[in-house]
C-alpha atoms as a PDB file:
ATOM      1  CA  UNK A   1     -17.441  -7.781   4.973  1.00  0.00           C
ATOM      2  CA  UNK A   2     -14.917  -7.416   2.174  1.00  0.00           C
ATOM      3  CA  UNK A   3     -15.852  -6.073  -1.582  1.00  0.00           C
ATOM      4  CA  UNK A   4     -16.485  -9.510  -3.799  1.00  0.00           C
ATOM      5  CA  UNK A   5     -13.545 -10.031  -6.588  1.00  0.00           C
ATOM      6  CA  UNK A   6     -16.482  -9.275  -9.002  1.00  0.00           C
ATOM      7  CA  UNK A   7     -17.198  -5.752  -7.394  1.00  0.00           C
ATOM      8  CA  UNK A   8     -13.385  -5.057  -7.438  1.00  0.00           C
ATOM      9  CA  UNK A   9     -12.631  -6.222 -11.403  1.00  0.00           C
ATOM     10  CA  UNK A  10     -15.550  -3.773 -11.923  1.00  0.00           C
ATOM     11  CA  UNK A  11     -14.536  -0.720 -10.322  1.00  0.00           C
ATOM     12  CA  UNK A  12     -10.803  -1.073 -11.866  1.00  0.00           C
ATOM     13  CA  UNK A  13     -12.550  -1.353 -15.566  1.00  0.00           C
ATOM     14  CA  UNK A  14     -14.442   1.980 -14.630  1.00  0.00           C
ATOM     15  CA  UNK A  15     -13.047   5.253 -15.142  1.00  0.00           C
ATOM     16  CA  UNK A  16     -12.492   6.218 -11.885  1.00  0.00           C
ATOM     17  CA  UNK A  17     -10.813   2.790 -11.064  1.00  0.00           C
ATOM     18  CA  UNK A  18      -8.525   3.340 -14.760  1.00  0.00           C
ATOM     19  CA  UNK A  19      -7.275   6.437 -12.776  1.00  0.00           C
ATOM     20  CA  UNK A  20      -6.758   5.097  -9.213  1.00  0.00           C
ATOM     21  CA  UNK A  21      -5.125   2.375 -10.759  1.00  0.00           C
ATOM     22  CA  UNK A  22      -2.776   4.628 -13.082  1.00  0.00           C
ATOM     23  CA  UNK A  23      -1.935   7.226 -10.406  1.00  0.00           C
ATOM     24  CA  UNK A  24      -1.012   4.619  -7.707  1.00  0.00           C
ATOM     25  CA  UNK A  25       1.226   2.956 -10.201  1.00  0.00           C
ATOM     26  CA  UNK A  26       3.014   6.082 -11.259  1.00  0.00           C
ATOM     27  CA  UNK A  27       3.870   6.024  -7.282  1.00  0.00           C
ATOM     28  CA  UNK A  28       4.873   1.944  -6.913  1.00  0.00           C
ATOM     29  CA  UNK A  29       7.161   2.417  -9.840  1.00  0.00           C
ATOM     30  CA  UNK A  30       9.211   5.542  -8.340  1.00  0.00           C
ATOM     31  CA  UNK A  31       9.256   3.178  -5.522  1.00  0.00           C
ATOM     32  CA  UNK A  32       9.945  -0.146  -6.512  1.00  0.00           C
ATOM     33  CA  UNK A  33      10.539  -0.305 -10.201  1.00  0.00           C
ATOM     34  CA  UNK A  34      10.785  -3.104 -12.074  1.00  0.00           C
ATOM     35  CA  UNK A  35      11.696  -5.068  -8.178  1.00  0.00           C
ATOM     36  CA  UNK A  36      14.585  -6.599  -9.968  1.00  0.00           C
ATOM     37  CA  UNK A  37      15.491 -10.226  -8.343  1.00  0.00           C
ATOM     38  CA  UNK A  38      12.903  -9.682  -5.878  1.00  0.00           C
ATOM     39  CA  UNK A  39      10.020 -12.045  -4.992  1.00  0.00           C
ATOM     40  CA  UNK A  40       6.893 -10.209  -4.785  1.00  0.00           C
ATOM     41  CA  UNK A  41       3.642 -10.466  -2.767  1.00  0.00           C
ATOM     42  CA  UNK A  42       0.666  -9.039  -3.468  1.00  0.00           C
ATOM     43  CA  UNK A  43      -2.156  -8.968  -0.635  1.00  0.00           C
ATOM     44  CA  UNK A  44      -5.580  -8.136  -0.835  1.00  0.00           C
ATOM     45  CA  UNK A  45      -6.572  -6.367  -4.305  1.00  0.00           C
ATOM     46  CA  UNK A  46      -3.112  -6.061  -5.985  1.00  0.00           C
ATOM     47  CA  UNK A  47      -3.397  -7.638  -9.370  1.00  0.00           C
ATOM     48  CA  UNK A  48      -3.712  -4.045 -11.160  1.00  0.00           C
ATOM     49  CA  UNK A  49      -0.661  -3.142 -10.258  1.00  0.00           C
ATOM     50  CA  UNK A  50       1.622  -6.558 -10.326  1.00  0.00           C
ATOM     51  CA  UNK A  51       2.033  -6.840 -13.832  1.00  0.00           C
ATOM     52  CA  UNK A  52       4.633  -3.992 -13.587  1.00  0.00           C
ATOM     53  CA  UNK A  53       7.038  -6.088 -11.730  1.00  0.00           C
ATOM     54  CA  UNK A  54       8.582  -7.259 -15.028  1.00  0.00           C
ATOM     55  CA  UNK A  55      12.058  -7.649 -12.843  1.00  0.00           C
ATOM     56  CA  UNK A  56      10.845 -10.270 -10.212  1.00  0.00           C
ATOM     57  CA  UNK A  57      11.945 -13.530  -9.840  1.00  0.00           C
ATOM     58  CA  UNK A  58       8.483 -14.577  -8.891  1.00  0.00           C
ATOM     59  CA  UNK A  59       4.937 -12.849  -8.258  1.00  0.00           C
ATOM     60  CA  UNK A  60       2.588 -14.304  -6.344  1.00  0.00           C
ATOM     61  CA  UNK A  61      -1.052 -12.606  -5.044  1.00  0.00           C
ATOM     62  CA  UNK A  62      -3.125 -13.724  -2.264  1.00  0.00           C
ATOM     63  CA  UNK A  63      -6.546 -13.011  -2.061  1.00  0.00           C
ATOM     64  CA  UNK A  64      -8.417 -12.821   1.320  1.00  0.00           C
ATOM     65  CA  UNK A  65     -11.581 -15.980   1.470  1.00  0.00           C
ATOM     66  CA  UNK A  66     -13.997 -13.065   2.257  1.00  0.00           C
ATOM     67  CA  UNK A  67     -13.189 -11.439  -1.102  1.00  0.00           C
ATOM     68  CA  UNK A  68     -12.777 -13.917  -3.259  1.00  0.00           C
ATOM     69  CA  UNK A  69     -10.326 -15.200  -5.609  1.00  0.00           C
ATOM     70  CA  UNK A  70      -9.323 -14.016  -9.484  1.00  0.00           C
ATOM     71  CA  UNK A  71      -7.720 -15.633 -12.412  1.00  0.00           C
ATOM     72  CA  UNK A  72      -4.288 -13.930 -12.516  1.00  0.00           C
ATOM     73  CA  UNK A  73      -2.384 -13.271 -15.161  1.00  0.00           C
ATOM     74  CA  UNK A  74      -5.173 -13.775 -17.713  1.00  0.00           C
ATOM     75  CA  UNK A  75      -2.846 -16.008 -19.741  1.00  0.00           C
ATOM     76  CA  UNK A  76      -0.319 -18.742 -18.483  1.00  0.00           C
ATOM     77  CA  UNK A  77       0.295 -20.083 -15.191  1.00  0.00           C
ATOM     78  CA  UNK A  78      -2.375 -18.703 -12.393  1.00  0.00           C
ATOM     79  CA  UNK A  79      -0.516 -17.034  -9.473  1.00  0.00           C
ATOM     80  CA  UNK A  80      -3.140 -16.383  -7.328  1.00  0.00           C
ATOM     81  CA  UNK A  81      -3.674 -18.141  -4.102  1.00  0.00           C
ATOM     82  CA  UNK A  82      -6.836 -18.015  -1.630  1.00  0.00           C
ATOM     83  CA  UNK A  83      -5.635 -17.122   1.426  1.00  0.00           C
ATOM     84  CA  UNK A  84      -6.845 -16.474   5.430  1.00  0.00           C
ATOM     85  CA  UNK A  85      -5.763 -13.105   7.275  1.00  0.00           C
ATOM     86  CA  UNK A  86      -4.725 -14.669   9.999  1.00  0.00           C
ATOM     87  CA  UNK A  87      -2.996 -17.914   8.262  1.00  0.00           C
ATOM     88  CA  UNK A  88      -0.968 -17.054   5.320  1.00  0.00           C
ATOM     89  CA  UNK A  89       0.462 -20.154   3.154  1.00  0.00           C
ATOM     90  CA  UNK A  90       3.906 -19.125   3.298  1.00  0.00           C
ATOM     91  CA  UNK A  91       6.798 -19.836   4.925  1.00  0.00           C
ATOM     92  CA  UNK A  92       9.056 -17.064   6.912  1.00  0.00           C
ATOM     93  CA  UNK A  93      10.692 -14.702   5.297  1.00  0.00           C
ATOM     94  CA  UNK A  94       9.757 -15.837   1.704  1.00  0.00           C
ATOM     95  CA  UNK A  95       9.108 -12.476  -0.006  1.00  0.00           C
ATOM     96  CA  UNK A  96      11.356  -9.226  -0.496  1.00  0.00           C
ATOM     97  CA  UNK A  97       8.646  -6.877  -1.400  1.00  0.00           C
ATOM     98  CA  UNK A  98       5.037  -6.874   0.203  1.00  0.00           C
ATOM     99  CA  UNK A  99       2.062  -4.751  -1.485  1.00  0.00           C
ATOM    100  CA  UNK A 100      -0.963  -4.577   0.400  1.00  0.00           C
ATOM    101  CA  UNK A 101      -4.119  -2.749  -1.558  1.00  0.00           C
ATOM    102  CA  UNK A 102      -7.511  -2.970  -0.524  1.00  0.00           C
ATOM    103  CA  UNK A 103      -5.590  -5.322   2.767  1.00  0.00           C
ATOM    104  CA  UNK A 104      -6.036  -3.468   5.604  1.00  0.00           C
ATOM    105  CA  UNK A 105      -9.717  -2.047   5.676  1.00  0.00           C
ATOM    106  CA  UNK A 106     -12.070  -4.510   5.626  1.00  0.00           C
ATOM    107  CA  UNK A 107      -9.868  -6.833   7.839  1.00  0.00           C
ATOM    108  CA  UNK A 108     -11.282  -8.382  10.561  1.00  0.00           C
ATOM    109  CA  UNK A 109      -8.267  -7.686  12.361  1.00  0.00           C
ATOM    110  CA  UNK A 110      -5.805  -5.437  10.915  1.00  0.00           C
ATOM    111  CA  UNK A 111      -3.180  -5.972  12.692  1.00  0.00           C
ATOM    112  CA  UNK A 112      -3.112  -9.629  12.977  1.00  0.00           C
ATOM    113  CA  UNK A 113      -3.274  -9.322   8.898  1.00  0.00           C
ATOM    114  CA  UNK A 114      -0.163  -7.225   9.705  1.00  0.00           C
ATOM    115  CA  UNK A 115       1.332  -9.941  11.592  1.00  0.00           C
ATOM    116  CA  UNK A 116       1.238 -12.026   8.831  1.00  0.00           C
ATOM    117  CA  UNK A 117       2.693 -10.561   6.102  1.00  0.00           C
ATOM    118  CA  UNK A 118       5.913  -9.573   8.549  1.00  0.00           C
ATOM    119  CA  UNK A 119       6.505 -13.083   8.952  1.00  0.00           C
ATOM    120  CA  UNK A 120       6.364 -14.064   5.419  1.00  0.00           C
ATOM    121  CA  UNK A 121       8.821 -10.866   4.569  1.00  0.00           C
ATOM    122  CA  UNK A 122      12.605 -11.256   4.179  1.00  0.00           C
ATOM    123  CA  UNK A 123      14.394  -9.559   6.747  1.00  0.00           C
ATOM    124  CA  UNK A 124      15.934  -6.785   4.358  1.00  0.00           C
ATOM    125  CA  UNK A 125      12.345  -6.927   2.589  1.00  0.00           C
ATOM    126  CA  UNK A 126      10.062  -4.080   2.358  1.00  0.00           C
ATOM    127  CA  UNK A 127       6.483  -3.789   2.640  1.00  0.00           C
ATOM    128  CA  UNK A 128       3.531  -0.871   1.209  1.00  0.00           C
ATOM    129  CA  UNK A 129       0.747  -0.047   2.619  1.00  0.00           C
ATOM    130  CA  UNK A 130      -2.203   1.461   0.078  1.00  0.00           C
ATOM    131  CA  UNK A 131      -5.279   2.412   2.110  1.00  0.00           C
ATOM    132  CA  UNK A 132      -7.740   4.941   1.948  1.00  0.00           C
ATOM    133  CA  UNK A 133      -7.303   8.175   3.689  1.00  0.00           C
ATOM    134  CA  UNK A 134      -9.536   9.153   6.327  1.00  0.00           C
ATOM    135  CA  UNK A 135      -9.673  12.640   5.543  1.00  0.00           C
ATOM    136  CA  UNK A 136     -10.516  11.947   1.729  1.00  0.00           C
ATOM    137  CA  UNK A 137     -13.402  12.356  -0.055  1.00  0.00           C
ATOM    138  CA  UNK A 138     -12.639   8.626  -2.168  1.00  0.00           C
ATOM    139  CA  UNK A 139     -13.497   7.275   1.668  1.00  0.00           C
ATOM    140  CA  UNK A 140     -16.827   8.743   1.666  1.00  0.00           C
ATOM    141  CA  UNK A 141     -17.849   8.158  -1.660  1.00  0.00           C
ATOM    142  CA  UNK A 142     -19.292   3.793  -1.499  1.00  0.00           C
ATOM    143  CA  UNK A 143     -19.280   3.823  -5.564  1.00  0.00           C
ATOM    144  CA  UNK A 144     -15.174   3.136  -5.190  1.00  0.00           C
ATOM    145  CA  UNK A 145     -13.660   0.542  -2.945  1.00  0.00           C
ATOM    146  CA  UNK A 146     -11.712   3.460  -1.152  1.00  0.00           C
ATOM    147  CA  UNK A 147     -15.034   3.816   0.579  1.00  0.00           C
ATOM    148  CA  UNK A 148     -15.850   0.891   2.870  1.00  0.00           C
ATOM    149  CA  UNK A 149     -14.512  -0.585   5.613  1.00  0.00           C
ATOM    150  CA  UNK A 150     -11.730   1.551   8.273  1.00  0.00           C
ATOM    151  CA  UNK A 151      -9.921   4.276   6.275  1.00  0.00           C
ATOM    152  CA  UNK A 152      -6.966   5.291   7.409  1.00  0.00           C
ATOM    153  CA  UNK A 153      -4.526   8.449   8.797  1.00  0.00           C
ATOM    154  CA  UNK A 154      -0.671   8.288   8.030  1.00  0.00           C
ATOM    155  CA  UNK A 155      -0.217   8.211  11.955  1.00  0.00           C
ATOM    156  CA  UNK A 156      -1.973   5.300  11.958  1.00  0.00           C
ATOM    157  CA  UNK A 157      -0.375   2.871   9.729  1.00  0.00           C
ATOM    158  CA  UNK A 158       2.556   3.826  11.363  1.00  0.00           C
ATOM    159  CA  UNK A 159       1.857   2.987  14.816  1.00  0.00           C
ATOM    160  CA  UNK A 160       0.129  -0.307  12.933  1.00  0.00           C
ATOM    161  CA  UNK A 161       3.863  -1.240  10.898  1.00  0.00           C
ATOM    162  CA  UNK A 162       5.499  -0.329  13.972  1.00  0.00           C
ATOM    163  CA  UNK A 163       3.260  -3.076  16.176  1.00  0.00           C
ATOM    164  CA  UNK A 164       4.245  -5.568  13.928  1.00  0.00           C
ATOM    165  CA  UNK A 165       8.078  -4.736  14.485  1.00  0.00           C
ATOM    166  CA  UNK A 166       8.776  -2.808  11.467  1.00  0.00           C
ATOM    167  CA  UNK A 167       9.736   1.017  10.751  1.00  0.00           C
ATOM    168  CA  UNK A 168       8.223   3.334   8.815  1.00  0.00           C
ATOM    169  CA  UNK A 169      10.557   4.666   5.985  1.00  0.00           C
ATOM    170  CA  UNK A 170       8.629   6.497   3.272  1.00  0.00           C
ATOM    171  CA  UNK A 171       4.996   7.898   2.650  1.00  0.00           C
ATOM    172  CA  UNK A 172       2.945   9.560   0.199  1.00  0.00           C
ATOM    173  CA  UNK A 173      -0.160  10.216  -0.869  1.00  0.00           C
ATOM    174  CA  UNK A 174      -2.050  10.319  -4.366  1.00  0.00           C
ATOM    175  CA  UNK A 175      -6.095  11.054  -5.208  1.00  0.00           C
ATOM    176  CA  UNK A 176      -6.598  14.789  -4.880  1.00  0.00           C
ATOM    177  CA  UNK A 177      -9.377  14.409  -7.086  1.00  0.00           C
ATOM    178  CA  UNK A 178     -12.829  14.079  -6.167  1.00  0.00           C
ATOM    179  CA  UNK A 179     -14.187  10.261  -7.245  1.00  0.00           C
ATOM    180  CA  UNK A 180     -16.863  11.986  -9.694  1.00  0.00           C
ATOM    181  CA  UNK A 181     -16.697  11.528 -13.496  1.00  0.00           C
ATOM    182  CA  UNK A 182     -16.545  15.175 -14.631  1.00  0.00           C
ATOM    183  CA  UNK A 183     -13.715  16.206 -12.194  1.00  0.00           C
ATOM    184  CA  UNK A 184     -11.720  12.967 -13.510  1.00  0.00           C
ATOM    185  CA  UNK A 185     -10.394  14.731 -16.235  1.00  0.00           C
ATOM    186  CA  UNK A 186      -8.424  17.254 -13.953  1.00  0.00           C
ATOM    187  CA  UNK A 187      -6.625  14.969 -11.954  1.00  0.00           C
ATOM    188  CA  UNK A 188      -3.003  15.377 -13.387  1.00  0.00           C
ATOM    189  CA  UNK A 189      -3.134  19.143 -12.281  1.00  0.00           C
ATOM    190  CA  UNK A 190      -5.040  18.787  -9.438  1.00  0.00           C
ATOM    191  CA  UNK A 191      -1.956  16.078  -8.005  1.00  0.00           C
ATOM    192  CA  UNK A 192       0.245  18.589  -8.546  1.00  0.00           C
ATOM    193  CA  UNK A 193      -1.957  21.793  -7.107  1.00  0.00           C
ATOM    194  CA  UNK A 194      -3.636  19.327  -3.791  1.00  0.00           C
ATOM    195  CA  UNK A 195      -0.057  17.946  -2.554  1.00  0.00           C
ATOM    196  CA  UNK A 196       0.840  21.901  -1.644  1.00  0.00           C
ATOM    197  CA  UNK A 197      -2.460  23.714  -1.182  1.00  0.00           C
ATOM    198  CA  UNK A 198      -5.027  20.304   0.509  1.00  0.00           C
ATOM    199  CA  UNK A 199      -2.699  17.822   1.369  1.00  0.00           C
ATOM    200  CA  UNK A 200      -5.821  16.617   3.876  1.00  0.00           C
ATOM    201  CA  UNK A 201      -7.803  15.761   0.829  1.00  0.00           C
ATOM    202  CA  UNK A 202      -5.781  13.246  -0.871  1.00  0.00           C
ATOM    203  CA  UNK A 203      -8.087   9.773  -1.290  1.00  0.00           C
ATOM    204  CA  UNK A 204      -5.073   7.402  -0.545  1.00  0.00           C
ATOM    205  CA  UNK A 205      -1.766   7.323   1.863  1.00  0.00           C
ATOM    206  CA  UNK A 206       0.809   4.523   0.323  1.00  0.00           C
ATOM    207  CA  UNK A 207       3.387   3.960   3.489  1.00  0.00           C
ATOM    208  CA  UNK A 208       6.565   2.320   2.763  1.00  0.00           C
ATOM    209  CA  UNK A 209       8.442   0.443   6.089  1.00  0.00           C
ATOM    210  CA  UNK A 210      11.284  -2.010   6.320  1.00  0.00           C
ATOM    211  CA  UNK A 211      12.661  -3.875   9.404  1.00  0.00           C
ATOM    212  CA  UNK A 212      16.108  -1.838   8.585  1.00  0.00           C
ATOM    213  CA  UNK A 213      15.833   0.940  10.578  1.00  0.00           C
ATOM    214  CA  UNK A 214      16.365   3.942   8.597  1.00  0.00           C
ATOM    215  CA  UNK A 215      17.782   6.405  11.685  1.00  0.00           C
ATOM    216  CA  UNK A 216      21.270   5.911  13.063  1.00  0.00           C
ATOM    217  CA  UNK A 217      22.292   6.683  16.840  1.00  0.00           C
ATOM    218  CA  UNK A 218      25.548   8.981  17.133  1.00  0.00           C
ATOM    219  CA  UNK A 219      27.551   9.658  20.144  1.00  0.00           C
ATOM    220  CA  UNK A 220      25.617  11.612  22.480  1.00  0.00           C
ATOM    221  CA  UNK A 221      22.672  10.674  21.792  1.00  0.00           C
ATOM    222  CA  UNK A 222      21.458  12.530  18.508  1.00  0.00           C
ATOM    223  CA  UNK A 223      20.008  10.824  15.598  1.00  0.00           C
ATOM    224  CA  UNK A 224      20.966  10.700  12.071  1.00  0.00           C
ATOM    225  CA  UNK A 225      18.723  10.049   9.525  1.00  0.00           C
ATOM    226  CA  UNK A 226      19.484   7.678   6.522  1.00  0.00           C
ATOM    227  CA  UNK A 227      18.631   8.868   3.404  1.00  0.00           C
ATOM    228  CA  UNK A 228      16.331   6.903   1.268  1.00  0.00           C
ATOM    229  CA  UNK A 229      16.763   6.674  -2.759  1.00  0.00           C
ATOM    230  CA  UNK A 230      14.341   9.485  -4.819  1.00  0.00           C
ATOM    231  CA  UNK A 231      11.076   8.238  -5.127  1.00  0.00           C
ATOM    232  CA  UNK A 232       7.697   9.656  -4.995  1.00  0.00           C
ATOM    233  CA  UNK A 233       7.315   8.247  -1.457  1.00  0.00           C
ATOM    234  CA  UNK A 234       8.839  10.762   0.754  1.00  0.00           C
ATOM    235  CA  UNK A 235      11.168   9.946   3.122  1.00  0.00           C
ATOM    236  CA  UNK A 236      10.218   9.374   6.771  1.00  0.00           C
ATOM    237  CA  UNK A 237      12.455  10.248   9.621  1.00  0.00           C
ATOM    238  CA  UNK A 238      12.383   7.723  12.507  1.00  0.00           C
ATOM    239  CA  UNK A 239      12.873  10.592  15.179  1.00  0.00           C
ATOM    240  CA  UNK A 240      10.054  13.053  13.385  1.00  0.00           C
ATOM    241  CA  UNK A 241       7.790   9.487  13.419  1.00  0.00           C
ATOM    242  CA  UNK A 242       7.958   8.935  17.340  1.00  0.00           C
ATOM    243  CA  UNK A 243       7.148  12.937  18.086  1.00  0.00           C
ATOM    244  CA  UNK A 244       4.377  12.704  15.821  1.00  0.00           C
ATOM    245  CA  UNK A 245       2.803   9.457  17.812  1.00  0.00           C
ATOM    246  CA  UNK A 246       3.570  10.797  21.189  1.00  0.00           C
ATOM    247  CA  UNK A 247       1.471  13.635  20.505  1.00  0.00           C
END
């Protein structure tokens, strides 16, 4: 059963939700921007973060029946649409960018949720993923959303993007801090320190994947990556991606 809207507009107005929110911003904007002439889709739980897309033609965010529907933006025209997992209200290829926060976990079926949102993306579009890390402690704590329903691992959402036909293309992570008030205040330094030291203890993977492939065959049979602009979501070679599912 997903978190009510009520639960969620609660936790972000908290100060370990004002964080989660900031931090996974600082990470959409190094990765998206402003998503100039782009229409936008947010899935799930992404109103936080949508307001940044000053550059969009048009933002739209769907909220899953079992969560409940908000309000969004507070003033003007609402943009928010009630939606089912396995039925979205949109036609085929209708978005260029796809964020999906608090999508994928408490989804009755991930991966027809998955389905979904490929259809309704462009074919040069591009798609995140924000779920909660299994290894984290933000998916053991149940006082944040980050801890109920399926968390994730980054091998995971791959082989998930890739079983809807798309590539994985960029990852990172963000949450090295614990989700308890008096370690809040360290969590600048300790995204800088837990990235290098406890990479396994970040609360949240972000995974960026496109249905451009982002490896190139060469004669002979070797691959050559394509590089992907800078941005806090590292890139993610197609060749290291397959070795690391085979294993």
């Amino acid at each position: 059963m997903r978190r009510s809207i009520e639960d969620l507009r609660i936790f972000y107005g908290e100060p370990a939700g004002a964080l989660a929110r900031r931090l996974l911003a600082r990470r959409l904007e190094d990765a998206w921007g402003e998503a100039s002439n782009c229409d936008v889709l947010g899935l799930g739980y992404a109103t936080p973060w949508l307001e940044a897309f000053i550059g969009a033609r048009r933002v739209v965010a769907a909220m899953p029946g079992g969560q409940g529907v908000e309000l969004w933006p507070q003033a003007g025209k609402n943009r928010t649409v009630l939606v089912e997992d396995r039925r979205l209200p949109f036609a085929a290829g209708s978005f260029d960018r796809i964020l999906m926060v608090h999508a994928l976990e408490e989804a009755e079926d991930a991966q027809a949720l998955m389905l979904e949102a490929v259809r309704a993306l462009a074919p040069a579009g591009r798609v995140i993923l924000v779920a909660a890390a299994r290894g984290g402690l933000w998916a053991r704590s149940e006082n944040t959303p980050f801890g109920h329903g399926r968390p994730f691992t980054r091998r995971q959402l791959e082989r998930l993007v890739r079983e809807a036909g798309l590539e994985p293309a960029a990852w990172s992570q963000t949450l090295y801090v614990p989700p308890w008030g008096p370690l809040l205040p360290l969590a600048d330094g300790l995204e800088q320190i837990g990235k290098h030291v406890l990479p396994g203890a970040a609360g949240v993977i972000l995974l960026e994947a496109t249905r451009q492939a982002y490896a190139r065959a060469r004669p002979g049979g070797a691959v050559a990556t394509v590089p992907v602009r800078n941005s806090a979501l590292q890139p993610q070679p197609a060749s290291r991606a397959r070795r690391d599912l085979a294993e």
